[in-house]
Protein backbone atom coordinates (compact mmCIF):
# COMPACT_ATOMS: atom_id res chain seq x y z
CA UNK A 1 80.63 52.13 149.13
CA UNK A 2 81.26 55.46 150.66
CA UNK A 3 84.90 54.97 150.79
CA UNK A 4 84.53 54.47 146.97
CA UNK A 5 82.64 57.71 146.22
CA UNK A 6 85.11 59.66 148.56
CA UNK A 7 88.25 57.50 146.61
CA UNK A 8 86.82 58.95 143.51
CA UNK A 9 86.02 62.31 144.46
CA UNK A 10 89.85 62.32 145.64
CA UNK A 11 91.20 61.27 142.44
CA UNK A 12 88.85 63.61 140.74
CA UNK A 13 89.95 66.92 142.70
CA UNK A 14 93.29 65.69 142.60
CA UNK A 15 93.19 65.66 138.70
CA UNK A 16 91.36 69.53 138.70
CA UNK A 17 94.17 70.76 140.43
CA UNK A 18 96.86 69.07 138.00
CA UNK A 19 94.67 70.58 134.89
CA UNK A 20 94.46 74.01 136.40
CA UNK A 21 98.30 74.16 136.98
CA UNK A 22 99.19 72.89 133.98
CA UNK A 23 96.80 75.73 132.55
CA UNK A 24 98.56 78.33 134.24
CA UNK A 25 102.22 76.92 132.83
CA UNK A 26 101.15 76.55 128.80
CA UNK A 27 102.07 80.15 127.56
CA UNK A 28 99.25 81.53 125.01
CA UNK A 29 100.04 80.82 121.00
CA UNK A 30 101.25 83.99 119.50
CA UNK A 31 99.38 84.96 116.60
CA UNK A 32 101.42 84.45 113.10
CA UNK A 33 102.27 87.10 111.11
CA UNK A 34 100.46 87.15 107.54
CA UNK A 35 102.94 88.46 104.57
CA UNK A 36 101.12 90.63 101.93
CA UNK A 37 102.75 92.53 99.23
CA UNK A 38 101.16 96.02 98.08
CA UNK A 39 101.66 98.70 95.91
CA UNK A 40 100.08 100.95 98.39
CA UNK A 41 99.32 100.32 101.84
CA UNK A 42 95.66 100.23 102.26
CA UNK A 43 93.79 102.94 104.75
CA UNK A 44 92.35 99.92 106.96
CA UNK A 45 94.84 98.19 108.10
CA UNK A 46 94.79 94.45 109.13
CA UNK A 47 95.45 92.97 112.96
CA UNK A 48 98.51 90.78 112.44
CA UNK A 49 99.37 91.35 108.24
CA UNK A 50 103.01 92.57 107.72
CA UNK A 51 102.26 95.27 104.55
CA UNK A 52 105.28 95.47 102.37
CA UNK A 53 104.88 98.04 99.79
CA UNK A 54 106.84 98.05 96.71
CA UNK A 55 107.55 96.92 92.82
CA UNK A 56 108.94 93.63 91.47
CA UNK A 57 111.95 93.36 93.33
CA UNK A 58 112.26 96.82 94.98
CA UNK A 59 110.41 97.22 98.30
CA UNK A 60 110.63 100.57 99.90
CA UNK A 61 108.16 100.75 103.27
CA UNK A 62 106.42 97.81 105.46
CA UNK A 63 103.14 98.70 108.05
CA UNK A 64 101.82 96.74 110.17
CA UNK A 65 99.10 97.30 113.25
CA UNK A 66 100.88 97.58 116.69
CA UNK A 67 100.43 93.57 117.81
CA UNK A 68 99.67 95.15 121.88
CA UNK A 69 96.16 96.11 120.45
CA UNK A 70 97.09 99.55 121.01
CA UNK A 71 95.91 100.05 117.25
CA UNK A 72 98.61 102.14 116.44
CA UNK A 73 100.21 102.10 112.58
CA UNK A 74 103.85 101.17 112.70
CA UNK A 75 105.55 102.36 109.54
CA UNK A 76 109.20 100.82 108.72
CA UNK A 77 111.86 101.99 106.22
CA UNK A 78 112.82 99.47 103.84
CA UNK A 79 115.14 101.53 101.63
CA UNK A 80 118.94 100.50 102.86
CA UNK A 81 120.03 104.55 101.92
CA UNK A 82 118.16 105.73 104.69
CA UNK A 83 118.09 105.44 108.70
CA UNK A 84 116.61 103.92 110.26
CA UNK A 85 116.09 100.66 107.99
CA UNK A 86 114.54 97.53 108.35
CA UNK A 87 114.99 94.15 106.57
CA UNK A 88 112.41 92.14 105.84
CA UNK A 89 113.65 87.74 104.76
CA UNK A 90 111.65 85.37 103.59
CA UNK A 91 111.93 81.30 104.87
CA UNK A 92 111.38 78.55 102.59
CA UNK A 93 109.07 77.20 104.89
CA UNK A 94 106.76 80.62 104.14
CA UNK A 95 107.30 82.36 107.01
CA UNK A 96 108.90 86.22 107.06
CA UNK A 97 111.07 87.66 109.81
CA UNK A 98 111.66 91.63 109.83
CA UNK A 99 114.95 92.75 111.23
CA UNK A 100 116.32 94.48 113.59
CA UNK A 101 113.23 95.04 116.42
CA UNK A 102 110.68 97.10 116.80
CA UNK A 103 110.77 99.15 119.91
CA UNK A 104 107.65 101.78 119.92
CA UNK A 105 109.42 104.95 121.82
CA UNK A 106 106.11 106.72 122.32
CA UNK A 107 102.69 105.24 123.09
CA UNK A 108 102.59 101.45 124.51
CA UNK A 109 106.21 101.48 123.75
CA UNK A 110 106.13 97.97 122.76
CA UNK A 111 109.85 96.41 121.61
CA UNK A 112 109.09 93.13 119.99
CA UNK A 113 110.67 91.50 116.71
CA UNK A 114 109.37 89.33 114.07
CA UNK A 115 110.78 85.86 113.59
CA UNK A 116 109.47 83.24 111.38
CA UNK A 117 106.42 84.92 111.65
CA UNK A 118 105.45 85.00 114.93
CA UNK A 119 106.14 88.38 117.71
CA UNK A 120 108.71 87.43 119.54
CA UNK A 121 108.25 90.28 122.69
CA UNK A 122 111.52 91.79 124.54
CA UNK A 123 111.17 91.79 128.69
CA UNK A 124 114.11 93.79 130.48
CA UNK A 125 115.48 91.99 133.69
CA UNK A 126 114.80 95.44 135.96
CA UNK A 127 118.06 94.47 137.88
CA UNK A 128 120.04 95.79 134.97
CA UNK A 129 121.13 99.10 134.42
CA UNK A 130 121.13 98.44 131.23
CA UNK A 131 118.11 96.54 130.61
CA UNK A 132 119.42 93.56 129.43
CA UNK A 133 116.99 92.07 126.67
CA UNK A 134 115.34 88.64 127.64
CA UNK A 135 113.78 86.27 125.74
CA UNK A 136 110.33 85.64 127.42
């Protein structure tokens, strides 16, 4: 019977091992982005809302909360006759995407976009010169 016990304990380590590295390969779930539509953006701010302010059809400025946890306000143009300007698109399946990235040039300096609702971070290959956007 002890070669049984030691079989199983075997088999049962062997397992562990296979469930921690497995573990270590699933990458996290990113947090969707929630869409709401404001006149005014609210003083509180929530952790992964997309704020687009406007009226009827005619959206001028989109806020959202910095998705590093930094808790920094990013504010986005929205109005096409000034520069920078963003884009936000809506999917049929619900989900918005915001266009071109974001890319934080003081603070955390976080560079991420929004597609289909999800942050979709940019990593630079540090081999580059020019920093060569990957997708992670």
């Amino acid at each position: 019977m002890k070669w049984l016990v030691s079989l199983a304990q075997s088999v049962y380590s062997k397992l562990s091992d296979l469930r921690d590295g497995l573990a270590t390969r699933v990458r996290p779930r990113r947090p969707r982005i929630r869409y709401e539509r404001v006149d005014e953006f609210p003083d509180l701010l929530k952790p992964s809302t997309l704020y687009v302010a406007g009226e009827d059809l005619h959206t001028w400025a989109a806020a959202l909360l910095c998705p590093c946890g930094c808790g920094a306000v990013i504010e986005l143009n929205l109005l096409r006759q000034a520069s920078p300007c963003w884009s936000v698109r809506h999917h049929r399946d619900g989900s918005v995407s915001l266009m071109p990235s974001i890319w934080r040039s003081k603070g955390c300096r976080s560079h991420f976009f929004i597609r289909n609702s999800k942050i979709d971070w940019c990593r630079f290959d540090s081999d580059s010169s020019l920093g060569r956007i990957r997708r992670p």
